[in-house]
N, C-alpha and C. Protein backbone atom coordinates (compact mmCIF):
# COMPACT_ATOMS: atom_id res chain seq x y z
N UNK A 1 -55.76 2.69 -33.95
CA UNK A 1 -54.91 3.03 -32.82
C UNK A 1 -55.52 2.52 -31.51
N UNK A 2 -56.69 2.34 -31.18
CA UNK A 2 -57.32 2.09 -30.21
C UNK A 2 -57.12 0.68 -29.95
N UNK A 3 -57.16 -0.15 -30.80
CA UNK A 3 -56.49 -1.42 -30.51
C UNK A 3 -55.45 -1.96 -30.16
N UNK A 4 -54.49 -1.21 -30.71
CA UNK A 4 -53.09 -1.09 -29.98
C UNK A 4 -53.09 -0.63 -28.62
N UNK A 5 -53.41 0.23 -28.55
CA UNK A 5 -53.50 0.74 -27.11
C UNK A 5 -54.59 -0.26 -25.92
N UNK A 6 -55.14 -0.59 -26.30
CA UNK A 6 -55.81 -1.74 -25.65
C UNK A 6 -55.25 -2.81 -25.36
N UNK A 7 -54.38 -3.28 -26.67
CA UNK A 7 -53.44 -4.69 -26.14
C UNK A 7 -52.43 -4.34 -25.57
N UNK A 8 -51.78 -2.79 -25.51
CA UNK A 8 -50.64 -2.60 -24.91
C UNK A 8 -51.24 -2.24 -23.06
N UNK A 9 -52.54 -1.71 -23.24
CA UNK A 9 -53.23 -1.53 -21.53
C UNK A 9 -53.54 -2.96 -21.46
N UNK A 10 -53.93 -4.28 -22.12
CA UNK A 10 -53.99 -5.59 -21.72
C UNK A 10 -52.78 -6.60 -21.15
N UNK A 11 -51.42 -5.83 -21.78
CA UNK A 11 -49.80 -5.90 -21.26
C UNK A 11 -49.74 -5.77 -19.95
N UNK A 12 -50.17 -4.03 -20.24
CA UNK A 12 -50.08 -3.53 -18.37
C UNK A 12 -50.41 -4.14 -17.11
N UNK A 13 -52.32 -4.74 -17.59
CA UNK A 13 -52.64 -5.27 -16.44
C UNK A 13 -52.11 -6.57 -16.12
N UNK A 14 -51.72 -7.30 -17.15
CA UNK A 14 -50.79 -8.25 -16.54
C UNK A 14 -49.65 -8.56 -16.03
N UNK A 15 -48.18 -7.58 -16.29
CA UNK A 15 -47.31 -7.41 -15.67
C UNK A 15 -47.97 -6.64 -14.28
N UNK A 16 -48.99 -6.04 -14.22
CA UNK A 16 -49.69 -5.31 -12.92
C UNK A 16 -49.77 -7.01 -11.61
N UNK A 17 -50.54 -7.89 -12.84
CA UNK A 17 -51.25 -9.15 -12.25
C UNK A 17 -50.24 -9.60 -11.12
N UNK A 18 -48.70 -9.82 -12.39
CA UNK A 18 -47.39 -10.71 -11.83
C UNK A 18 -47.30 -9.83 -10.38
N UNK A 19 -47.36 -8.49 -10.20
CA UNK A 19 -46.89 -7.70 -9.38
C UNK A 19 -47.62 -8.02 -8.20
N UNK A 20 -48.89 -7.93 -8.32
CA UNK A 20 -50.08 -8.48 -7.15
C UNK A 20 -49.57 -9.76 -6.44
N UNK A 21 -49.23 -10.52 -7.43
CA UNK A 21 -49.11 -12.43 -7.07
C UNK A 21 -47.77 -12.10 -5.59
N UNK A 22 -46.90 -11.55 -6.31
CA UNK A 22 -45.52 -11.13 -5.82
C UNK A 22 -46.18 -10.64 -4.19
N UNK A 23 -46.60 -9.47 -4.28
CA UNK A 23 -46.94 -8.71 -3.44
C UNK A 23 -47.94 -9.23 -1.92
N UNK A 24 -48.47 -10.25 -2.83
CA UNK A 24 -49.81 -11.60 -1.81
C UNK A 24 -48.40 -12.03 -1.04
N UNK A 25 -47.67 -12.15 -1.58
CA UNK A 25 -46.65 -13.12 -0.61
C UNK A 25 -45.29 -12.80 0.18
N UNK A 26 -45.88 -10.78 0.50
CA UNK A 26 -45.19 -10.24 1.37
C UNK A 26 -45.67 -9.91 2.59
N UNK A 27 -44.97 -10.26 3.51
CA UNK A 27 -46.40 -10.31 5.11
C UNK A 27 -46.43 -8.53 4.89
N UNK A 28 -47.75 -8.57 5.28
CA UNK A 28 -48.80 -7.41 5.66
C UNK A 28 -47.51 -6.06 6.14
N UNK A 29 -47.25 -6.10 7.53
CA UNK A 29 -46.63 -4.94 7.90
C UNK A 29 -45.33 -4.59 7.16
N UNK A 30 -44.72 -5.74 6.15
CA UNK A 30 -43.73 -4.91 5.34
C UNK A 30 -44.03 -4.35 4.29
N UNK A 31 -45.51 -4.49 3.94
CA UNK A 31 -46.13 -3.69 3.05
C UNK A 31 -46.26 -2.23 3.17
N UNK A 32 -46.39 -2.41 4.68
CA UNK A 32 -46.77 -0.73 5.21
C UNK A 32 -45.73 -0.02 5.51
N UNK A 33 -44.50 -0.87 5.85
CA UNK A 33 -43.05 -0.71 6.47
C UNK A 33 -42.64 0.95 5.82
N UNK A 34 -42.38 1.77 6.36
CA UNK A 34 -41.89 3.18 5.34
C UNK A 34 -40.17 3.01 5.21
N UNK A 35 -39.99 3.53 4.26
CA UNK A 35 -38.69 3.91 3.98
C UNK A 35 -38.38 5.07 2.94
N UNK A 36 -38.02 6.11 4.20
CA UNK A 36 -37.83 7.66 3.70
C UNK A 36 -36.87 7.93 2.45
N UNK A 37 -36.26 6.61 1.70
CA UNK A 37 -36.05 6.74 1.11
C UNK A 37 -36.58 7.11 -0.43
N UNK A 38 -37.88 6.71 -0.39
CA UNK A 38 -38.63 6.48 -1.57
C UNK A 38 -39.90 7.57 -1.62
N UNK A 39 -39.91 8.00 -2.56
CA UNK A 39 -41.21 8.91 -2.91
C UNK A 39 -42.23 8.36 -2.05
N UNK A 40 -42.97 7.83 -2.23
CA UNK A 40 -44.30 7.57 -1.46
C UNK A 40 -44.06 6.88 0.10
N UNK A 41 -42.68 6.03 -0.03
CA UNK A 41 -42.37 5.31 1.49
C UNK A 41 -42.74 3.93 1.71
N UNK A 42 -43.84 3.66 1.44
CA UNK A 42 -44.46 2.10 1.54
C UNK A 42 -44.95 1.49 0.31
N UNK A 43 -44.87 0.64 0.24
CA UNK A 43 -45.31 -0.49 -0.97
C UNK A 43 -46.62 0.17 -1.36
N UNK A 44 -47.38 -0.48 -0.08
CA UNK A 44 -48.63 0.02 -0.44
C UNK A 44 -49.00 1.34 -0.89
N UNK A 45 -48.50 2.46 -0.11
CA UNK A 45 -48.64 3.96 -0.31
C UNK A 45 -48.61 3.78 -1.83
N UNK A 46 -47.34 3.41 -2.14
CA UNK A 46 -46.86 4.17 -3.34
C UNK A 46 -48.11 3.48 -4.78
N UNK A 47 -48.30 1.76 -3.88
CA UNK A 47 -49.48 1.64 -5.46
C UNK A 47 -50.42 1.78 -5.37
N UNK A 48 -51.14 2.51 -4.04
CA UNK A 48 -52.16 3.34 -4.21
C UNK A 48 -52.28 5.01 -4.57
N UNK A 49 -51.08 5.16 -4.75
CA UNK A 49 -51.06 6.90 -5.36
C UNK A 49 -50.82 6.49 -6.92
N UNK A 50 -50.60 5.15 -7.27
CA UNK A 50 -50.50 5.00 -9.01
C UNK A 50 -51.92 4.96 -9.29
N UNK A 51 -52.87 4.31 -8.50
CA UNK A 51 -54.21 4.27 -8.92
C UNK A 51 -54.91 5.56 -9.29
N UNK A 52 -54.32 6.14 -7.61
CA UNK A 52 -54.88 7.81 -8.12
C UNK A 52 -54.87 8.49 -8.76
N UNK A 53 -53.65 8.46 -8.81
CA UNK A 53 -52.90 9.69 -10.21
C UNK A 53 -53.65 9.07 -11.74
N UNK A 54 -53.77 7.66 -12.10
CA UNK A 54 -54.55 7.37 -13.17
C UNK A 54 -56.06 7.84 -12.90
N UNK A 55 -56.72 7.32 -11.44
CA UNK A 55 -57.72 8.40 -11.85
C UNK A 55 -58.25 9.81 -11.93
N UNK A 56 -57.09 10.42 -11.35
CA UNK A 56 -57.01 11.57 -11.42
C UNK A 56 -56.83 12.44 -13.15
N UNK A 57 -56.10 11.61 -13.55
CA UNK A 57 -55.60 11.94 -14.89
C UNK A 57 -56.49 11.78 -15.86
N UNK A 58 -57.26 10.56 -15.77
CA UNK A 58 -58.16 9.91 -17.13
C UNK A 58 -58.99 10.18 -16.94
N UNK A 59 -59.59 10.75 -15.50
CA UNK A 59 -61.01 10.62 -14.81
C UNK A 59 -61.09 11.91 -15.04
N UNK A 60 -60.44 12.73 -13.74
CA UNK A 60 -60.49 13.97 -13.25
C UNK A 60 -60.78 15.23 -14.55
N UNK A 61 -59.69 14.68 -14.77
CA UNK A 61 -58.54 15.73 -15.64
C UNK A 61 -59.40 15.88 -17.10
N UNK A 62 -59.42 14.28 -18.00
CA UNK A 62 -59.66 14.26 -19.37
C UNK A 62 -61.17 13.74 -19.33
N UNK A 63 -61.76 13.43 -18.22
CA UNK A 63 -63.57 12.94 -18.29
C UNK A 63 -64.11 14.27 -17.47
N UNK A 64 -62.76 15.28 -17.18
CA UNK A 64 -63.78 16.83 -16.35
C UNK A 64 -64.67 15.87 -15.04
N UNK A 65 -64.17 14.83 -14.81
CA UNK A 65 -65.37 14.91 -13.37
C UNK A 65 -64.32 15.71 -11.98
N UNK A 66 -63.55 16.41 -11.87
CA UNK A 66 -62.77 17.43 -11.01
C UNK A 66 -63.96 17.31 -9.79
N UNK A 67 -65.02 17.31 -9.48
CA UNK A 67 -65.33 17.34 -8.61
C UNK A 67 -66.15 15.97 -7.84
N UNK A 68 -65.52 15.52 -8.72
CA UNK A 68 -65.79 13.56 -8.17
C UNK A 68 -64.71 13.49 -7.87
N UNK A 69 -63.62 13.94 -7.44
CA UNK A 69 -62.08 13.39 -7.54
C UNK A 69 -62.25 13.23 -5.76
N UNK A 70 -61.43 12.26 -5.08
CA UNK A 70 -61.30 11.92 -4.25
C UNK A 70 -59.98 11.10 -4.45
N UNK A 71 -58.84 11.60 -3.73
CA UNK A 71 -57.26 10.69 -3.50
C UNK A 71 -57.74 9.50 -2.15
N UNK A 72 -56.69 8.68 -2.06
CA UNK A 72 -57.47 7.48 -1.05
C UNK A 72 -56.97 8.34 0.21
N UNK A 73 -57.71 8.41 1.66
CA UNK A 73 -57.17 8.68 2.94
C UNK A 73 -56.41 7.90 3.21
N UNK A 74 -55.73 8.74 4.30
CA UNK A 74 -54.54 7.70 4.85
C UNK A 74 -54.78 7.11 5.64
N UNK A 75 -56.41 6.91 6.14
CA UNK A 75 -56.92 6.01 7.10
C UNK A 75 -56.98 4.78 6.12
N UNK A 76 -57.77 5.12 4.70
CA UNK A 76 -57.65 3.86 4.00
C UNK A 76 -56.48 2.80 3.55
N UNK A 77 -55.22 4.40 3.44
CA UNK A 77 -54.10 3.44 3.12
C UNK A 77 -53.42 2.65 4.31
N UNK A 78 -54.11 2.86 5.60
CA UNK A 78 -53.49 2.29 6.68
C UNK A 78 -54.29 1.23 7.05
N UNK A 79 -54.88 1.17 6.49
CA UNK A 79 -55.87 -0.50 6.56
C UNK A 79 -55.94 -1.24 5.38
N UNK A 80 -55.18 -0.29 4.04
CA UNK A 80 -54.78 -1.59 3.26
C UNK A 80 -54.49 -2.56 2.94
N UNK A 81 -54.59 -3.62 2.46
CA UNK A 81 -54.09 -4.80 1.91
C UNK A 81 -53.99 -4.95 0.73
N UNK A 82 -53.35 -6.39 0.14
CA UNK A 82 -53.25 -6.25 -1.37
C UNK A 82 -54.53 -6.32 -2.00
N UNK A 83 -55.85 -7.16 -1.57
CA UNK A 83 -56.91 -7.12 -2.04
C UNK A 83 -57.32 -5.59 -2.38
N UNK A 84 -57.50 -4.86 -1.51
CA UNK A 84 -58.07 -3.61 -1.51
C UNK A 84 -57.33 -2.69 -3.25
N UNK A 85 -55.90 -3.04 -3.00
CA UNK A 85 -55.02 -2.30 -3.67
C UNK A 85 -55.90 -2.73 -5.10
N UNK A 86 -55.72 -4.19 -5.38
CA UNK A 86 -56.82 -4.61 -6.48
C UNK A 86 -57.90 -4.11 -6.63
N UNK A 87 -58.84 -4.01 -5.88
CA UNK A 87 -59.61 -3.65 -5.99
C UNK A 87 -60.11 -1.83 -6.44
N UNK A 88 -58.71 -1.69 -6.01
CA UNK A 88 -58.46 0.37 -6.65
C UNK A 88 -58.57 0.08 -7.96
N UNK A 89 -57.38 -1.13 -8.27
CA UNK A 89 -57.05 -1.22 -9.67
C UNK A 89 -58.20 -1.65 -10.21
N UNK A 90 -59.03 -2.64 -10.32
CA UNK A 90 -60.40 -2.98 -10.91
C UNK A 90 -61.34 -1.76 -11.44
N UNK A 91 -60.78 -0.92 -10.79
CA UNK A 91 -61.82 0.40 -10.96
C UNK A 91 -61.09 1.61 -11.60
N UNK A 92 -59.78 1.40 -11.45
CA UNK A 92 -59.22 2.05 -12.75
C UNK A 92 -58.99 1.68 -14.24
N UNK A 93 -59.35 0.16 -14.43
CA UNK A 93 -59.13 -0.50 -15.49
C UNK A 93 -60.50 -0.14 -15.92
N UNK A 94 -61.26 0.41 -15.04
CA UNK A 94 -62.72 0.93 -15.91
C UNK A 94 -62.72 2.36 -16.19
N UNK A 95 -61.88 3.00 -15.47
CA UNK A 95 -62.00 4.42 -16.03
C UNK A 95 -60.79 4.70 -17.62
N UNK A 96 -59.98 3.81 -17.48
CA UNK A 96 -59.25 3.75 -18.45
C UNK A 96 -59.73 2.91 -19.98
N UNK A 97 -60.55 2.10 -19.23
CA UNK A 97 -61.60 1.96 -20.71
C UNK A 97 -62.47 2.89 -21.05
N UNK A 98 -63.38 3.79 -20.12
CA UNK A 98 -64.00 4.77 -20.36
C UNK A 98 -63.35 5.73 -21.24
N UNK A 99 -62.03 5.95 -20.89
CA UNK A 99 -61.47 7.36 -21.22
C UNK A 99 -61.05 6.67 -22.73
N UNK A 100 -60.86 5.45 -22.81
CA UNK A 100 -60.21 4.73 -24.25
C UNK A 100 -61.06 5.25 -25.20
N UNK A 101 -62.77 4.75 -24.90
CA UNK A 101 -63.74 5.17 -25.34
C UNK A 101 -63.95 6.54 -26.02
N UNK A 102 -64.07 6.96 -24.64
CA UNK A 102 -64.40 9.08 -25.03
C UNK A 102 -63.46 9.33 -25.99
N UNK A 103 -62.16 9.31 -26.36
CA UNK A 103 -61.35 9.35 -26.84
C UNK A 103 -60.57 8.44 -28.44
N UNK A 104 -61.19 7.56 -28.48
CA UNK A 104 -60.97 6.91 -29.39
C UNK A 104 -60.64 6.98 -30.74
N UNK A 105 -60.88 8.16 -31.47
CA UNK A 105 -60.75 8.76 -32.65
C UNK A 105 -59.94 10.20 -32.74
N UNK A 106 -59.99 10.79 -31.26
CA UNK A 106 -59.16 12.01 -30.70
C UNK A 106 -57.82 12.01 -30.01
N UNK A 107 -56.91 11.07 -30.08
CA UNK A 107 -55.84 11.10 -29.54
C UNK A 107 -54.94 11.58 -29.44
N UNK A 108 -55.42 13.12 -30.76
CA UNK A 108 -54.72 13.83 -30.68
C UNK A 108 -55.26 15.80 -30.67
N UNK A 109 -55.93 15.65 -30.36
CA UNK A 109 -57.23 16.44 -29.74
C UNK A 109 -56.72 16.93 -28.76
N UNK A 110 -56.44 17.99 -28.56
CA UNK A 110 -56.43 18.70 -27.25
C UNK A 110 -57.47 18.93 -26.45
N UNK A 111 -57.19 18.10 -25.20
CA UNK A 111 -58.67 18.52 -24.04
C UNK A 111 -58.55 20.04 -23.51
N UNK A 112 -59.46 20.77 -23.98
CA UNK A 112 -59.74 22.22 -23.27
C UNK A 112 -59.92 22.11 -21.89
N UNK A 113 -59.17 22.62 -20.68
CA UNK A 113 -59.53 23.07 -19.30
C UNK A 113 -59.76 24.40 -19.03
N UNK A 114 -61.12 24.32 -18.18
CA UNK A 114 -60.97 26.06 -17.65
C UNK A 114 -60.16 26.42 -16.24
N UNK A 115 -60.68 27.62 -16.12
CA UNK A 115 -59.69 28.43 -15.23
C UNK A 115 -59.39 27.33 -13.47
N UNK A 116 -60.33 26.27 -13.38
CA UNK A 116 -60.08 25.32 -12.11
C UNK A 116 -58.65 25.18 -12.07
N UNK A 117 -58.25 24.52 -13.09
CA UNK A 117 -57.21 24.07 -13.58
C UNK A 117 -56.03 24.96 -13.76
N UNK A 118 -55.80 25.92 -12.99
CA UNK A 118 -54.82 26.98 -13.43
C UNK A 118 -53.18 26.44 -13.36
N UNK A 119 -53.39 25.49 -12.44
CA UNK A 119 -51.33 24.87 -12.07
C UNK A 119 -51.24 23.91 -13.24
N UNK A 120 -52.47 23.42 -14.03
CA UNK A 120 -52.05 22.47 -14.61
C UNK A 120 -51.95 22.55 -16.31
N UNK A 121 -51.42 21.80 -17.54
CA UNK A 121 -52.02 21.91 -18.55
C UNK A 121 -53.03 22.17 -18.82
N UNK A 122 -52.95 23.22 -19.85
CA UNK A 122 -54.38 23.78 -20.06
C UNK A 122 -54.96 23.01 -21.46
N UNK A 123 -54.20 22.52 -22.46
CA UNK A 123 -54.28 22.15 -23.59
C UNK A 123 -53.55 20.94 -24.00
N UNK A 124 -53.70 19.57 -23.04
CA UNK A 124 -52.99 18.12 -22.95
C UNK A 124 -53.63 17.56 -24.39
N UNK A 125 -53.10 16.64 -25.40
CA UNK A 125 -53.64 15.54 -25.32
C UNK A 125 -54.13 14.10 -24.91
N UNK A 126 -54.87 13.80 -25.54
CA UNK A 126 -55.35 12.40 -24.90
C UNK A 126 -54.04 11.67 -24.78
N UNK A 127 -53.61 11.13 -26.12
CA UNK A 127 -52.15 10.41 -25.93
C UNK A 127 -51.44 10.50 -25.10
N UNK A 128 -50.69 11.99 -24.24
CA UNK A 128 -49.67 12.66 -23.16
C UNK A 128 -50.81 12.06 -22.05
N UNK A 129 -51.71 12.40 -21.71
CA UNK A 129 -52.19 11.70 -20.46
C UNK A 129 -52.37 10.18 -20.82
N UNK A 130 -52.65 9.48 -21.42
CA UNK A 130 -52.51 7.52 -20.93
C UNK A 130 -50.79 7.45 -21.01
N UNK A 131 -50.22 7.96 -21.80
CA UNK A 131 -48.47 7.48 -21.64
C UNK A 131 -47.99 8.25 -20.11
N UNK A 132 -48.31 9.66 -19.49
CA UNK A 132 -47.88 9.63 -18.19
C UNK A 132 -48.79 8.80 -17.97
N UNK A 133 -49.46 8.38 -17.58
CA UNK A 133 -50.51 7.62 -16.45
C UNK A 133 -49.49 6.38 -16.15
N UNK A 134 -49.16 5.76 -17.44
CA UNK A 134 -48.74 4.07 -17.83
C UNK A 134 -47.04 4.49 -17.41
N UNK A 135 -46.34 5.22 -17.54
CA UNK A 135 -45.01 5.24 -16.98
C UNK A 135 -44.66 5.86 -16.08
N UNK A 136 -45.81 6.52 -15.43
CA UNK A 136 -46.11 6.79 -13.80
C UNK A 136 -46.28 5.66 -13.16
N UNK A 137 -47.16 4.42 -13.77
CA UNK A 137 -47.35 3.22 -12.74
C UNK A 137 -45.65 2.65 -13.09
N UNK A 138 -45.02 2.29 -14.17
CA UNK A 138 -43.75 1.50 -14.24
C UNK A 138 -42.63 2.26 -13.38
N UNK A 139 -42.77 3.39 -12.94
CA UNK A 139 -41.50 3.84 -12.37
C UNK A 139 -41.59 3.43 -10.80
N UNK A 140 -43.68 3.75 -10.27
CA UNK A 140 -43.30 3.39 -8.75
C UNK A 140 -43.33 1.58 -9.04
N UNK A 141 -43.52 1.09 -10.16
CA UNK A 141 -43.08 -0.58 -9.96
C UNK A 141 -41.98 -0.40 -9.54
N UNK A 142 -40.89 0.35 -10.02
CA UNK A 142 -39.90 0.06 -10.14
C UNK A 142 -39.14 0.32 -8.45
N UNK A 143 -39.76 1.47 -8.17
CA UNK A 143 -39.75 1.87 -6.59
C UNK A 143 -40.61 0.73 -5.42
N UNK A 144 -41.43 0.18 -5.99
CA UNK A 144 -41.96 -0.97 -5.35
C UNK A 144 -41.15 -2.52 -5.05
N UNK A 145 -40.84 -2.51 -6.04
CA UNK A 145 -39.72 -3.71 -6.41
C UNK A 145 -38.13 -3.57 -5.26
N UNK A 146 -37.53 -2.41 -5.78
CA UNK A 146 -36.49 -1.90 -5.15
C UNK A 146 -36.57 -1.70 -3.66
N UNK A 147 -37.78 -1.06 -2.97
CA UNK A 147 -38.30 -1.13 -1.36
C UNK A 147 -38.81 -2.75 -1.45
N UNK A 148 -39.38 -3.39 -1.78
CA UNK A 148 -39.07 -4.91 -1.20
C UNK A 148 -37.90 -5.55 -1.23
N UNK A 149 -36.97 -5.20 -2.00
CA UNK A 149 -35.66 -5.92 -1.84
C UNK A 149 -34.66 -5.34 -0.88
N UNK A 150 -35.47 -4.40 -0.60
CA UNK A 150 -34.53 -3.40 0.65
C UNK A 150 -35.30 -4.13 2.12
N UNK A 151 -35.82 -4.39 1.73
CA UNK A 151 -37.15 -5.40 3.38
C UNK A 151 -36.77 -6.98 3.30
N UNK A 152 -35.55 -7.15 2.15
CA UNK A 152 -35.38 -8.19 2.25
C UNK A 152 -36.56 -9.56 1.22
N UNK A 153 -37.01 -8.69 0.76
CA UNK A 153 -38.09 -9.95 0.14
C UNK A 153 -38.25 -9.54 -1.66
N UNK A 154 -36.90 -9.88 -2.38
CA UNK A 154 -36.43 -9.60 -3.34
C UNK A 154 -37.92 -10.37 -4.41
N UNK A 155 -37.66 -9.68 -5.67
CA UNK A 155 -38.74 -10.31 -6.36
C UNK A 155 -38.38 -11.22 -6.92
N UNK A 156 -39.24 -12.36 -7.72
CA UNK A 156 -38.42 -13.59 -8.89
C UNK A 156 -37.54 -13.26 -9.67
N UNK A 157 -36.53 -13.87 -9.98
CA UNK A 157 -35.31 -13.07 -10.46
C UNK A 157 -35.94 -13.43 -12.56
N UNK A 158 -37.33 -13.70 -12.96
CA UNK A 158 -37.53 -13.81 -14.22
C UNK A 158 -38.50 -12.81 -14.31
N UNK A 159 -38.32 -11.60 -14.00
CA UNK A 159 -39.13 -10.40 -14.26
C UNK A 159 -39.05 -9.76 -15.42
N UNK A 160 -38.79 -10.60 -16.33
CA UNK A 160 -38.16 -9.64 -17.83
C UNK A 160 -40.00 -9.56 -18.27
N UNK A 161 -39.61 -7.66 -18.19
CA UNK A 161 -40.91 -6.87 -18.82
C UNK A 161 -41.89 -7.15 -18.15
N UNK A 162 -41.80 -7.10 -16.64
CA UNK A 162 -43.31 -7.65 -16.08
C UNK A 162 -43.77 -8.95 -15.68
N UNK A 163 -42.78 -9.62 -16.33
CA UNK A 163 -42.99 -11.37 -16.04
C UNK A 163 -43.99 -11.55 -17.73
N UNK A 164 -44.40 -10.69 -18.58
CA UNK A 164 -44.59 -10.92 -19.96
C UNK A 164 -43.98 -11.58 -20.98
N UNK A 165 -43.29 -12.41 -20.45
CA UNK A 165 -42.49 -13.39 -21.41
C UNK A 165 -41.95 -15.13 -20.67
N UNK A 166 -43.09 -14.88 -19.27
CA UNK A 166 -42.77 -16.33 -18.80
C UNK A 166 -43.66 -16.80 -18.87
């Protein structure tokens, strides 16, 4: 199972990749541009709360480091760029191998939380946290995509699955 899930997180980061390329070639302030229409508001906002929430989830949550957790400031997200945004992601593609790791034979193992954790699952498996993590990032794609075409800077119209089939 772990291999599957590896080539299907080796999928991710590349429809992630197509998304970056896309994203290099939207000027800067319509990145930041808000529109109250959308959960997070800005491009950027929104794919730096996908980073989080994965490390929040794989890190926090299923590696127990809860008190390493840090969400990005909004000083950081206001001096973002797409590099930076990469560079979140570079470092979640390592906690998500970590957690591949810890986990590898347990995917269906319930992670025990104590009482910190009171708003949240107390008894997740591994599996339920990487599938939210992975269709938490495809939905704000999908909110990412949709706020650039609302700014006018529509994506390549050969996006089938990520651009994974061009």
């Amino acid at each position: 199972m772990l291999e599957i899930l590896q080539q299907q997180y080796d999928w991710i980061k590349s429809a992630r990749k197509n998304l970056f390329t896309f994203l290099e070639e939207i000027p800067p302030q319509l990145l930041h541009q808000t529109n109250p229409n959308f959960g997070q508001g800005s491009i950027i906002r929104a794919h730096i709360h996908v980073a989080d929430s994965y490390r929040f989830w794989l890190e926090s949550f299923a590696l127990k480091k809860l008190s390493e957790h840090k969400d990005t400031t909004a000083n950081e997200i206001e001096r973002a760029d797409v590099r930076y945004v990469r560079e979140r992601f570079a470092e979640v593609d390592e906690v998500v191998q970590r957690f591949m790791n810890v986990y590898c034979d347990r995917w269906y193992e319930p992670i025990e939380q104590d009482e910190e954790w009171k708003s949240y699952p107390r008894t997740p498996i591994p599996l339920l946290l990487l599938t939210h993590a992975i269709t938490h990032e495809f939905h704000h794609k999908g909110q990412i995509v949709l706020i650039a075409r609302h700014l006018g800077t529509p994506p390549p119209a050969d996006d089938r699955l990520g651009g994974l089939f061009t």
